[in-house]
N, C-alpha and C. Protein backbone atom coordinates (compact mmCIF):
# COMPACT_ATOMS: atom_id res chain seq x y z
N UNK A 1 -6.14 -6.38 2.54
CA UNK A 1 -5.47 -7.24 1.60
C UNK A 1 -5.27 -8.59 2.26
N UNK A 2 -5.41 -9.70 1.42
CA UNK A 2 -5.51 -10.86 2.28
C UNK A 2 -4.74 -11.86 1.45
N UNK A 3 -3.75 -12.63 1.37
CA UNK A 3 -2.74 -13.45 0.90
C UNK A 3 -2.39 -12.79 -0.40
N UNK A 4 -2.42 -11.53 -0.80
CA UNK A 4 -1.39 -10.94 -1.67
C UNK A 4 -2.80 -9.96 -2.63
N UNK A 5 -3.75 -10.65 -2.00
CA UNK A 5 -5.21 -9.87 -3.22
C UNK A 5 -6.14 -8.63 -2.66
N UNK A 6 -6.15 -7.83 -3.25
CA UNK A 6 -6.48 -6.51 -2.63
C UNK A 6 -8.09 -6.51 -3.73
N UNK A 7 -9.07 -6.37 -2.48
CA UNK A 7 -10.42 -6.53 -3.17
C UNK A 7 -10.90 -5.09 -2.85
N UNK A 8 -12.20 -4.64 -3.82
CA UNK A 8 -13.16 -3.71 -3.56
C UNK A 8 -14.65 -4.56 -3.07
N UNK A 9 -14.90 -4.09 -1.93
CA UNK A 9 -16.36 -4.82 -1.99
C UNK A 9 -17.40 -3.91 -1.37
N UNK A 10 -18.86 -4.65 -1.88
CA UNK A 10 -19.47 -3.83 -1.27
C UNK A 10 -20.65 -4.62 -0.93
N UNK A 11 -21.35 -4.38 0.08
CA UNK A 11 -22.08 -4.76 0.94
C UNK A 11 -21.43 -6.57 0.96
N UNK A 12 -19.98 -6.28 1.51
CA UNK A 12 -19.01 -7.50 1.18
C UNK A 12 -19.09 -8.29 0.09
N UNK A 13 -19.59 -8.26 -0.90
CA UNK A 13 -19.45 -9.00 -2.10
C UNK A 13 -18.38 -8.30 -2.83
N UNK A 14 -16.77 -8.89 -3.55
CA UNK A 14 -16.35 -8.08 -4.05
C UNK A 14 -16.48 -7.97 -5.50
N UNK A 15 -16.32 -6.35 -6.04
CA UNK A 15 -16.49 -6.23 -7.63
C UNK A 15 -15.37 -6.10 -7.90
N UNK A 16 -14.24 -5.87 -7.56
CA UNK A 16 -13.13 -5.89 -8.49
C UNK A 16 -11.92 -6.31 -7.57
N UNK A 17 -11.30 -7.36 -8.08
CA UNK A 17 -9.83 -7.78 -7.12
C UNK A 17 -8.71 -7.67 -8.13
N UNK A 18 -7.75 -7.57 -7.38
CA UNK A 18 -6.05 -7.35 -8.10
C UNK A 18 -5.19 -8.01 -7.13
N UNK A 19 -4.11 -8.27 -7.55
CA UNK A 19 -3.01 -8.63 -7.08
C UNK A 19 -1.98 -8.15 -7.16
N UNK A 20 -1.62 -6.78 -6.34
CA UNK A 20 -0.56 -6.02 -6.54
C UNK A 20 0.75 -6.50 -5.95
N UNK A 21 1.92 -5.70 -5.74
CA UNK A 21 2.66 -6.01 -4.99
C UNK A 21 2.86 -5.33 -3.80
N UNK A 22 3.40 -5.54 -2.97
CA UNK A 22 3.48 -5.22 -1.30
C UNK A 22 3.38 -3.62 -1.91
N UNK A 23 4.45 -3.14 -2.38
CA UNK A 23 4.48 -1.31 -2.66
C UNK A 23 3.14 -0.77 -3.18
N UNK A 24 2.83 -1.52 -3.92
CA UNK A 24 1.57 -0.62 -4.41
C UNK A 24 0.31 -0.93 -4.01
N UNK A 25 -0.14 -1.87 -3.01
CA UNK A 25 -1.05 -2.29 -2.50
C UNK A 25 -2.08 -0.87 -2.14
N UNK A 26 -1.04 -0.11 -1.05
CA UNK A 26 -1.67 1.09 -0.10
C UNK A 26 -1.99 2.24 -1.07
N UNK A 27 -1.02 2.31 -1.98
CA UNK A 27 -1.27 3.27 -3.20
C UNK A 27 -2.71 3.03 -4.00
N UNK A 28 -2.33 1.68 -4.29
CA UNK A 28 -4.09 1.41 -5.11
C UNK A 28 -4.94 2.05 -3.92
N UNK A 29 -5.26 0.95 -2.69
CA UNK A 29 -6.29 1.09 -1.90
C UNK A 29 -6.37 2.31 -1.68
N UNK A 30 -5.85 3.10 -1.29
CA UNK A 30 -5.96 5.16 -1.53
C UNK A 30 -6.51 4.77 -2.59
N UNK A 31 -6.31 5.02 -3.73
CA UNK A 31 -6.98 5.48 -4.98
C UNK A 31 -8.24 4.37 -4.84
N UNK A 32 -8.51 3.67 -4.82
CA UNK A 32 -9.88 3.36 -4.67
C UNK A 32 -10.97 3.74 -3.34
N UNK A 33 -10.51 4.35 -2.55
CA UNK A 33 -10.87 4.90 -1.02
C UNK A 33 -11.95 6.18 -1.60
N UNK A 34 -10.68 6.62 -2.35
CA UNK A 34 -10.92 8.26 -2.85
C UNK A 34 -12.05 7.85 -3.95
N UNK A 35 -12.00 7.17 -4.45
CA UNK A 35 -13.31 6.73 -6.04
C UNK A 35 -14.67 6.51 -4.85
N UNK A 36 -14.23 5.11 -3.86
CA UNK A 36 -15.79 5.21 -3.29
C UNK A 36 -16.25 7.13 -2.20
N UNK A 37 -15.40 7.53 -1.88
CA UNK A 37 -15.42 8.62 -1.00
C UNK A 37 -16.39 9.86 -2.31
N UNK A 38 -15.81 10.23 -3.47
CA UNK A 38 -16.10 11.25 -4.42
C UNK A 38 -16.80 10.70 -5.75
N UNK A 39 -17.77 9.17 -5.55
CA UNK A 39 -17.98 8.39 -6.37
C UNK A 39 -19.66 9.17 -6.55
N UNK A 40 -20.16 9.75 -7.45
CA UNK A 40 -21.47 10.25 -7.37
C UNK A 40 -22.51 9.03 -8.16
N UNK A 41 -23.03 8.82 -7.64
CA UNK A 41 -24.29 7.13 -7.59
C UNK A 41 -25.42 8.14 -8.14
N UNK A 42 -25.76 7.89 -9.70
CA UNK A 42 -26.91 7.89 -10.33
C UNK A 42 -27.26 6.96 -10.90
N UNK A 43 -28.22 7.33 -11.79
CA UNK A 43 -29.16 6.13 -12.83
C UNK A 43 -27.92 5.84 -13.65
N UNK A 44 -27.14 6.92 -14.06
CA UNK A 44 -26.34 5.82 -15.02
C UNK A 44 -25.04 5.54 -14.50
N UNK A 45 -24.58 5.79 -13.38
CA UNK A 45 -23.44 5.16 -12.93
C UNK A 45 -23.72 3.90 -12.52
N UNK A 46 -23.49 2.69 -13.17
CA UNK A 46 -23.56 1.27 -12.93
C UNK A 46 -22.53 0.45 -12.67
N UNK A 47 -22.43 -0.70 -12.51
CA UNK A 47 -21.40 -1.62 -11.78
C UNK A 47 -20.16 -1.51 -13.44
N UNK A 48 -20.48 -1.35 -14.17
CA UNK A 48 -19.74 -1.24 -15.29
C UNK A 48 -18.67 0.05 -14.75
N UNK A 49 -19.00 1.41 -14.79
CA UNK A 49 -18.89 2.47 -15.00
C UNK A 49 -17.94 2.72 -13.51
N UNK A 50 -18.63 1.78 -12.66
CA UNK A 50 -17.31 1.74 -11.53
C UNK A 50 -16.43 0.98 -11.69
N UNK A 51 -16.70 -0.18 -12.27
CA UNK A 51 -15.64 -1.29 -12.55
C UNK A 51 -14.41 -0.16 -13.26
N UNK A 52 -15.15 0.67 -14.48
CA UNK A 52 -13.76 0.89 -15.13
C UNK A 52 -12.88 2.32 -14.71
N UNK A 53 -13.78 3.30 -13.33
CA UNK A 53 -13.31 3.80 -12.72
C UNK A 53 -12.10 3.59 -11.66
N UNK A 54 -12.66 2.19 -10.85
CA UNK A 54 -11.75 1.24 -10.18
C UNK A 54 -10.18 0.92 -10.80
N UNK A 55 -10.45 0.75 -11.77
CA UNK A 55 -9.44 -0.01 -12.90
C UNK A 55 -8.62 1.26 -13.33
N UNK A 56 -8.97 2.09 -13.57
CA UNK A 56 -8.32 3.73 -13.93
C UNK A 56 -7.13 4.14 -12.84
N UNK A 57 -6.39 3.46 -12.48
CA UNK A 57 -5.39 3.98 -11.91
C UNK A 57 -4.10 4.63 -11.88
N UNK A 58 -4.21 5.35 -11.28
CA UNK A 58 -3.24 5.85 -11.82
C UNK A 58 -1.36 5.27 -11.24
N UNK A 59 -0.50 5.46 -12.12
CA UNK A 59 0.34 4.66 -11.15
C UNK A 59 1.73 5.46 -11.87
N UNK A 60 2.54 5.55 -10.58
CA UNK A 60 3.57 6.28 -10.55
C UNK A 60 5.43 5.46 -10.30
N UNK A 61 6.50 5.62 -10.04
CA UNK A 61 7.05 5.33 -9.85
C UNK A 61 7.89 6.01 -9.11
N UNK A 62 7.37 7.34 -8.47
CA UNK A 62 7.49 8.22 -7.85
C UNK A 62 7.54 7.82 -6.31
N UNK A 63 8.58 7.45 -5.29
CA UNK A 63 8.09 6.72 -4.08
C UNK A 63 7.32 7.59 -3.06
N UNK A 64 8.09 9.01 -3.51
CA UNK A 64 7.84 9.95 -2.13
C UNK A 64 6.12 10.43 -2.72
N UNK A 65 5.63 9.94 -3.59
CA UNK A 65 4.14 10.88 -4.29
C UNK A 65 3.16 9.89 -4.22
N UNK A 66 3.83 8.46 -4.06
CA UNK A 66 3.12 7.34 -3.28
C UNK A 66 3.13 7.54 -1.90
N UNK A 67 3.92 7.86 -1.41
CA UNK A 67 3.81 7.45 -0.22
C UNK A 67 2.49 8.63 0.71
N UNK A 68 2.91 10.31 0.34
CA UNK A 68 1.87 10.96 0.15
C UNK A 68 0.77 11.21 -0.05
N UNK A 69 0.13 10.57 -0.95
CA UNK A 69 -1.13 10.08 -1.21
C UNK A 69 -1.92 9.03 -0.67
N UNK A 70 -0.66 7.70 0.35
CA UNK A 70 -1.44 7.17 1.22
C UNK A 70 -0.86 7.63 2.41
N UNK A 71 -0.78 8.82 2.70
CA UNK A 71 -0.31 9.49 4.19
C UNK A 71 -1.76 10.23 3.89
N UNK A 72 -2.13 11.01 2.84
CA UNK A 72 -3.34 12.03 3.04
C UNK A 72 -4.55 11.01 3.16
N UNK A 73 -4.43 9.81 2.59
CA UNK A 73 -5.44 8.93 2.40
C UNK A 73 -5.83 8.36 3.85
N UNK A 74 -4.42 8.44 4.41
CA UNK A 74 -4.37 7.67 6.17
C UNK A 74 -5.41 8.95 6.82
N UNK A 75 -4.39 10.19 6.46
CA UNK A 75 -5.16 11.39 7.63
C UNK A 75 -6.83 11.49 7.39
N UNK A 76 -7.24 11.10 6.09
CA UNK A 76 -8.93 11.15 5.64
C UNK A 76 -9.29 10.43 6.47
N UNK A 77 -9.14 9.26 6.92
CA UNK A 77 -9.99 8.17 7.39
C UNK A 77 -10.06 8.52 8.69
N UNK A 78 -8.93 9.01 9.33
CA UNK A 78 -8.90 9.28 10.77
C UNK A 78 -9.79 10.62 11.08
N UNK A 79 -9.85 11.62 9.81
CA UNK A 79 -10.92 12.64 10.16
C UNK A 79 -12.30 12.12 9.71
N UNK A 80 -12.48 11.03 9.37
CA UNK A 80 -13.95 10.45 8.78
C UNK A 80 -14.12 9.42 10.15
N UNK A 81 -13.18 9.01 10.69
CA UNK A 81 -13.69 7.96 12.32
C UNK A 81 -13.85 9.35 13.33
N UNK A 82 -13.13 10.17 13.14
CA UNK A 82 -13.37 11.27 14.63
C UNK A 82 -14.69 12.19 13.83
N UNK A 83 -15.22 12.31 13.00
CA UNK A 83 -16.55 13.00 12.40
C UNK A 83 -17.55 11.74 13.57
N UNK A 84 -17.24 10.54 12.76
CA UNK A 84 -18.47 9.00 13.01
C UNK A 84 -18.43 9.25 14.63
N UNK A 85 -17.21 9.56 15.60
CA UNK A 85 -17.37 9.15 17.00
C UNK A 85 -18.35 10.66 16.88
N UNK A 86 -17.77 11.80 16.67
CA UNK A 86 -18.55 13.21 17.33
C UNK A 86 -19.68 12.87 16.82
N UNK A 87 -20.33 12.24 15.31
CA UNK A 87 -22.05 12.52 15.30
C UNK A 87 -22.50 11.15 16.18
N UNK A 88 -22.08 10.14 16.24
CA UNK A 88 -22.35 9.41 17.55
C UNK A 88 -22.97 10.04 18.52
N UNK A 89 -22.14 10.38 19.16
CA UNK A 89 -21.78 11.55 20.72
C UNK A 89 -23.01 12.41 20.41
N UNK A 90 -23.08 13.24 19.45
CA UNK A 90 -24.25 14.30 19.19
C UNK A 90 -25.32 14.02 19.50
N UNK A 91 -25.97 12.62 18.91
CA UNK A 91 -27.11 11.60 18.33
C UNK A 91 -27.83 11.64 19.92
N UNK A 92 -26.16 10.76 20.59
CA UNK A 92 -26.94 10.19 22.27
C UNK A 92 -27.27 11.47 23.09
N UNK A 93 -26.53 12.30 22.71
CA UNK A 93 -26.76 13.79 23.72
C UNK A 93 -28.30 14.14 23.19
N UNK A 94 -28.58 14.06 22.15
CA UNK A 94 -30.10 14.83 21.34
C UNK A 94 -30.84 13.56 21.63
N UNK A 95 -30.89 12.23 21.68
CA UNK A 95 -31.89 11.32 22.34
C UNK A 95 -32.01 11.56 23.46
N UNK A 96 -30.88 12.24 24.73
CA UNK A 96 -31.28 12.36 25.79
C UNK A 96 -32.24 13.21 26.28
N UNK A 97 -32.07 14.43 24.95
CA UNK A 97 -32.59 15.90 24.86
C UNK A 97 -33.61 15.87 24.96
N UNK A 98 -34.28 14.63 24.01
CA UNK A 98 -35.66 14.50 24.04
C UNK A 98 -35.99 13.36 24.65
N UNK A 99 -35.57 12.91 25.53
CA UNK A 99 -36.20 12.01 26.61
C UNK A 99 -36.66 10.36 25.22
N UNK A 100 -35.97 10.37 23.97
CA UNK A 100 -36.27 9.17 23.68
C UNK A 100 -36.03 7.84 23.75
N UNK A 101 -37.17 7.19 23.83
CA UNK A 101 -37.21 5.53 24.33
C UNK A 101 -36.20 4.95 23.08
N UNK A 102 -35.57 3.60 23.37
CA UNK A 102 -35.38 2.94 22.66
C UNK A 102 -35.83 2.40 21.53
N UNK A 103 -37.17 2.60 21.42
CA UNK A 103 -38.09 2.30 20.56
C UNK A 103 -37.70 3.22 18.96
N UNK A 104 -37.75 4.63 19.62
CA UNK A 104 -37.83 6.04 18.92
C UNK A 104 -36.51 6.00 18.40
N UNK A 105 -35.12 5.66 19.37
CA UNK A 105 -34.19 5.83 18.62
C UNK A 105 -33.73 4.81 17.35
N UNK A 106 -34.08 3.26 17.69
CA UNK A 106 -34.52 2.41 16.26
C UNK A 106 -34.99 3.08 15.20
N UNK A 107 -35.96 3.89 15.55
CA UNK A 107 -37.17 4.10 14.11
C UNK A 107 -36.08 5.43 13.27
N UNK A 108 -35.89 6.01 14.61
CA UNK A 108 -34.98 7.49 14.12
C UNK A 108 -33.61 6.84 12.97
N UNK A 109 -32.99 5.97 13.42
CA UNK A 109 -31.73 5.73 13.15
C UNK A 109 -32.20 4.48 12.12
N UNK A 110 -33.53 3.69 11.88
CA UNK A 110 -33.19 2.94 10.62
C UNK A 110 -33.93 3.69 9.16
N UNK A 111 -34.08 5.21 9.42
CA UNK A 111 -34.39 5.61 8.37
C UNK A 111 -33.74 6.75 8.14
């Protein structure tokens, strides 16, 4: 969130910005975390169809069911960075496995 505007973007261009307030900032961003995380990308899911998924929020006045939802939203990310470090870790152990050049691990890893 950056001077009060909480954006979605992607490949940094953003598609949808809001301007929440300080409380519900972390609440939205959870709920949009969880849309790109369980978001299934076909032919007909289009920038429309997320736009009005994005926008579908749900909103509570509930503090302790906010706050919950970005506590589970916190613990996701931290088990989605310790997944990213272990298949890291895996990757360099199995390039070592097979004795591959730098070359091999480029080709391996840009496809």
């Amino acid at each position: 969130m950056q001077d009060g505007e909480l954006s979605f973007l992607i490949d940094g261009a953003p598609v949808v910005s809001v301007f929440p307030d300080e409380a519900e900032a972390s609440f939205i961003a959870a709920q949009w975390r969880q849309t790109a995380r369980t978001a299934r990308v076909t032919e007909s899911f289009n920038a429309k169809k997320l736009l009005e998924t994005l926008l579908a929020l749900r909103t509570t006045d509930h503090a302790a069911l906010r706050d919950q939802v970005v506590s589970l939203d916190a613990d996701i990310q931290d088990l989605d960075a310790r997944i990213d470090t272990a298949e890291t870790e895996m990757n360099a152990l199995t390039y070592r496995l097979y004795n591959l050049s730098e070359a091999d691990i480029r080709l391996v890893e840009d496809t």
